[in-house]
Protein backbone atom coordinates (compact mmCIF):
# COMPACT_ATOMS: atom_id res chain seq x y z
CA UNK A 1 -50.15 -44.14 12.38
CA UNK A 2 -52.62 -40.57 12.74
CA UNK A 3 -53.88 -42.22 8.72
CA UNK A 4 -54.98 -45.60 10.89
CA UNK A 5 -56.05 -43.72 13.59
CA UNK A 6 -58.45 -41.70 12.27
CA UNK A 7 -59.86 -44.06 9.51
CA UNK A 8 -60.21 -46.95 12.67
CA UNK A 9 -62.24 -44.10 14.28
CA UNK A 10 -64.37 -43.14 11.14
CA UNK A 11 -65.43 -46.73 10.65
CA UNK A 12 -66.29 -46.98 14.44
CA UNK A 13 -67.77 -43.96 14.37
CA UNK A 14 -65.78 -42.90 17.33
CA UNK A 15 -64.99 -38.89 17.28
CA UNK A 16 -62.42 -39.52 19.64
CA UNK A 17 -60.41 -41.63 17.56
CA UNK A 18 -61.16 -39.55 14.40
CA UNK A 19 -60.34 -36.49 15.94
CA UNK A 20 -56.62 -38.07 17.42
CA UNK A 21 -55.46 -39.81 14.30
CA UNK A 22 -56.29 -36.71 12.52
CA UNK A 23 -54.08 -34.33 15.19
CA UNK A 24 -51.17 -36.93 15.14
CA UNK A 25 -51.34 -37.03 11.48
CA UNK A 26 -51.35 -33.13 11.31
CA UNK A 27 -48.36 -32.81 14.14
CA UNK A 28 -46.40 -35.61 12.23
CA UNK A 29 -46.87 -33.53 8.89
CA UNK A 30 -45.82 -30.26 10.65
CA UNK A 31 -42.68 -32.17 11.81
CA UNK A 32 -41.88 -33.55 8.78
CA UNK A 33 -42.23 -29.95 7.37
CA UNK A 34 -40.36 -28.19 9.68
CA UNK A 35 -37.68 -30.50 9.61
CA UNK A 36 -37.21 -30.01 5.79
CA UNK A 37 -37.40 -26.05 6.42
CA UNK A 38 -35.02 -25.90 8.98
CA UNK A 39 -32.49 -28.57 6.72
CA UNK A 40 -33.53 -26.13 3.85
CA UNK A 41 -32.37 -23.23 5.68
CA UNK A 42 -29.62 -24.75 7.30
CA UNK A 43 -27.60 -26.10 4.68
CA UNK A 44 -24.92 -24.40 3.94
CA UNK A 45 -23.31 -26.47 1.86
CA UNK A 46 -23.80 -24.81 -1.80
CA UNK A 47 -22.37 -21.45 0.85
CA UNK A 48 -19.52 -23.62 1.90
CA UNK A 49 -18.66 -24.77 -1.81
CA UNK A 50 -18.74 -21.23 -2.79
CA UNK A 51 -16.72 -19.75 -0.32
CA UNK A 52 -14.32 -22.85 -0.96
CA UNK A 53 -14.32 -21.84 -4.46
CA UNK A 54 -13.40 -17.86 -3.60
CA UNK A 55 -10.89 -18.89 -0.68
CA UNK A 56 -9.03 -21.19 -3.17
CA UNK A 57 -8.93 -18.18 -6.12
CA UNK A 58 -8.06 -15.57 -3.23
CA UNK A 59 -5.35 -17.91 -2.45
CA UNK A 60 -4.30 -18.45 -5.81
CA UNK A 61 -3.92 -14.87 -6.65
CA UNK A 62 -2.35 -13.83 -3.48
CA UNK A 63 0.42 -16.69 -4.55
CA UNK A 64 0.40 -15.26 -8.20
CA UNK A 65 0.67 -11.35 -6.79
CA UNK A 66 3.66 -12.58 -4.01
CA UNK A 67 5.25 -14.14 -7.53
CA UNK A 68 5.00 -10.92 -9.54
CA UNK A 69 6.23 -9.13 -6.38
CA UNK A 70 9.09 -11.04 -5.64
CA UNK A 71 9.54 -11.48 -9.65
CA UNK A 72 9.69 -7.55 -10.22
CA UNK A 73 11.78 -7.13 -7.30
CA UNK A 74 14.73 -9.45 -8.51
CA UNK A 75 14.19 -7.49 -12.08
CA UNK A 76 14.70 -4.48 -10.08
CA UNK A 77 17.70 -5.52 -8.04
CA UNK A 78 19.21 -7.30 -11.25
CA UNK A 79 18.51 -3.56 -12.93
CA UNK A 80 20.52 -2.06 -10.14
CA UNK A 81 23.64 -4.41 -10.68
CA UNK A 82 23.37 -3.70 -14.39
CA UNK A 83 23.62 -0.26 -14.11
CA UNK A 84 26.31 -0.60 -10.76
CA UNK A 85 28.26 -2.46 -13.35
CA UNK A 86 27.58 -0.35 -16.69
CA UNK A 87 28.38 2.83 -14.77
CA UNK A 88 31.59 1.07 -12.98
CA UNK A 89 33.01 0.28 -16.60
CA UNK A 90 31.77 3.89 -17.70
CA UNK A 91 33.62 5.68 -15.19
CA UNK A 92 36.91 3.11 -16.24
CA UNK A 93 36.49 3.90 -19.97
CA UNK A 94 36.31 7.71 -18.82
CA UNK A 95 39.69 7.04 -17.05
CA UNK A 96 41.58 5.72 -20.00
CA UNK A 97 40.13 7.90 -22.47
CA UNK A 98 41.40 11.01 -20.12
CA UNK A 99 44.86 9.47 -19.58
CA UNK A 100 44.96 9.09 -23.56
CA UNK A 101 43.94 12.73 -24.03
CA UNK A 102 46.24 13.95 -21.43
CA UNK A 103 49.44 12.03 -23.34
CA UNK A 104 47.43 13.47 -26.83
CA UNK A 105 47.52 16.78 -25.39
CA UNK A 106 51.00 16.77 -23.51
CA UNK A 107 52.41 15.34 -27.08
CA UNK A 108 50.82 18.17 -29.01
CA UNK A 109 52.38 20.23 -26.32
CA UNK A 110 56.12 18.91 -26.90
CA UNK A 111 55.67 19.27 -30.43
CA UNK A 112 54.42 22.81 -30.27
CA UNK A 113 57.28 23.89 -27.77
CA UNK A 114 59.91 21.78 -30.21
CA UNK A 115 58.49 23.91 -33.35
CA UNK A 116 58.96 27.12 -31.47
CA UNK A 117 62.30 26.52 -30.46
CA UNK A 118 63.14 25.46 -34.25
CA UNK A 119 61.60 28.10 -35.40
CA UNK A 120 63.59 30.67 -32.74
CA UNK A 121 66.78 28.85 -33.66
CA UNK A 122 66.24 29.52 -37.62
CA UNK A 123 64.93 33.05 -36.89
CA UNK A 124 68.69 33.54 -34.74
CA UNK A 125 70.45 32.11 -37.75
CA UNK A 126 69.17 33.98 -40.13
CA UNK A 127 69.96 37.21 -38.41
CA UNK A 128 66.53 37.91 -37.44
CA UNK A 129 67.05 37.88 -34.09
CA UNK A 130 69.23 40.87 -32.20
CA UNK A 131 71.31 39.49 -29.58
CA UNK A 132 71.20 42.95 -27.65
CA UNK A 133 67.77 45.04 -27.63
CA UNK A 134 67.94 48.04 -28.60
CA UNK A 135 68.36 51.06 -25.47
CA UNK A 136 65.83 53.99 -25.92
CA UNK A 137 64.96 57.05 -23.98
CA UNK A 138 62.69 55.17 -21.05
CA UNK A 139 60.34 57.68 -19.85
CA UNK A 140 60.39 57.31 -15.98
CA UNK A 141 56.74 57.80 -13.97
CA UNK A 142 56.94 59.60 -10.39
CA UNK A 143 55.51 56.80 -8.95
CA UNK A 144 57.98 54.17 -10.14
CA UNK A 145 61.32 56.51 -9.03
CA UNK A 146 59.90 58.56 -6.03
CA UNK A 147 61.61 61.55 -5.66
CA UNK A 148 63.69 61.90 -2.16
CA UNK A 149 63.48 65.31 -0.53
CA UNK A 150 66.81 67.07 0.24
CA UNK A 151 65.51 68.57 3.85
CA UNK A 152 63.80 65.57 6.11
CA UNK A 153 60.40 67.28 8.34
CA UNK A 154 60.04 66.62 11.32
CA UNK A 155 57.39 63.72 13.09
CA UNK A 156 54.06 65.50 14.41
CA UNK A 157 53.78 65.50 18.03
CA UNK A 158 51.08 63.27 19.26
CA UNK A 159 50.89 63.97 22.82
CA UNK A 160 47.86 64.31 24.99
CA UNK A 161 45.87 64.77 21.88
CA UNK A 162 47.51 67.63 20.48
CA UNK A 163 47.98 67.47 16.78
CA UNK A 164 50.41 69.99 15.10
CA UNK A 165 53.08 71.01 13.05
């Protein structure tokens, strides 16, 4: 419309008309303009796709950390019933194997005591054995017989503090 303007007011030679076409056509321009500046800076939508884009791979690796977490934690409690279990069978192994070496040992025991008392019983029958010891001069220590004396002394006094024969 400011184009039709101002060429209807150059062939009429009117300024008026020349000068208004050209101003409309010049604020029209400007409008247009501005309007694709401001939609220019505006638009947000390659922002929005992008921050789409990093949401979604945030999300996804949250999801994929929350899997390893959960996945490491059900290795860790299976680990714990392993070894609850491996160290439950230990400690029953350790059991029997002590009851066997306790019958092991109290057998070697009975056999020992039954070869010393076969041994003691052929020793006896073969003379090597004296049924009475023999009785030797037993030298007596003073402090195993103390010696009694004949004439008894008499108690201290211990009256009022006085200490005396």
């Amino acid at each position: 419309m400011g184009l039709a303007l101002s060429t209807h007011g150059a062939l009429t030679h009117d300024a008026a008309h020349a000068m208004a076409g050209a101003a409309v056509t010049f604020v029209s321009t400007t409008l247009i303009a501005l309007g694709k500046i401001k939609r220019w800076v505006t638009d947000t939508n390659a922002e929005r796709r992008a921050l789409a884009r990093a949401t979604l791979q945030a999300e996804q690796e949250q999801m994929r950390f929350l899997a390893l977490q959960s996945a490491g934690e059900a290795e860790m409690t299976r680990l714990r019933h392993d070894v609850a279990a491996e160290r439950a069978e230990v400690a029953k192994m350790l059991v029997t194997e002590r009851a066997a070496m306790e019958a092991a040992l109290e057998r070697s025991r009975l056999e020992l005591q039954k070869e010393a008392f076969q041994t003691g019983v052929r020793f006896e029958r073969a003379g090597m054995l004296e049924a009475d010891p023999p009785k030797g001069n037993l030298i007596r220590f003073p402090m195993q017989h103390p010696e009694v004396d004949p004439v008894p002394q008499r108690e201290r006094s211990r009256e009022h503090g006085v200490v005396g024969p």
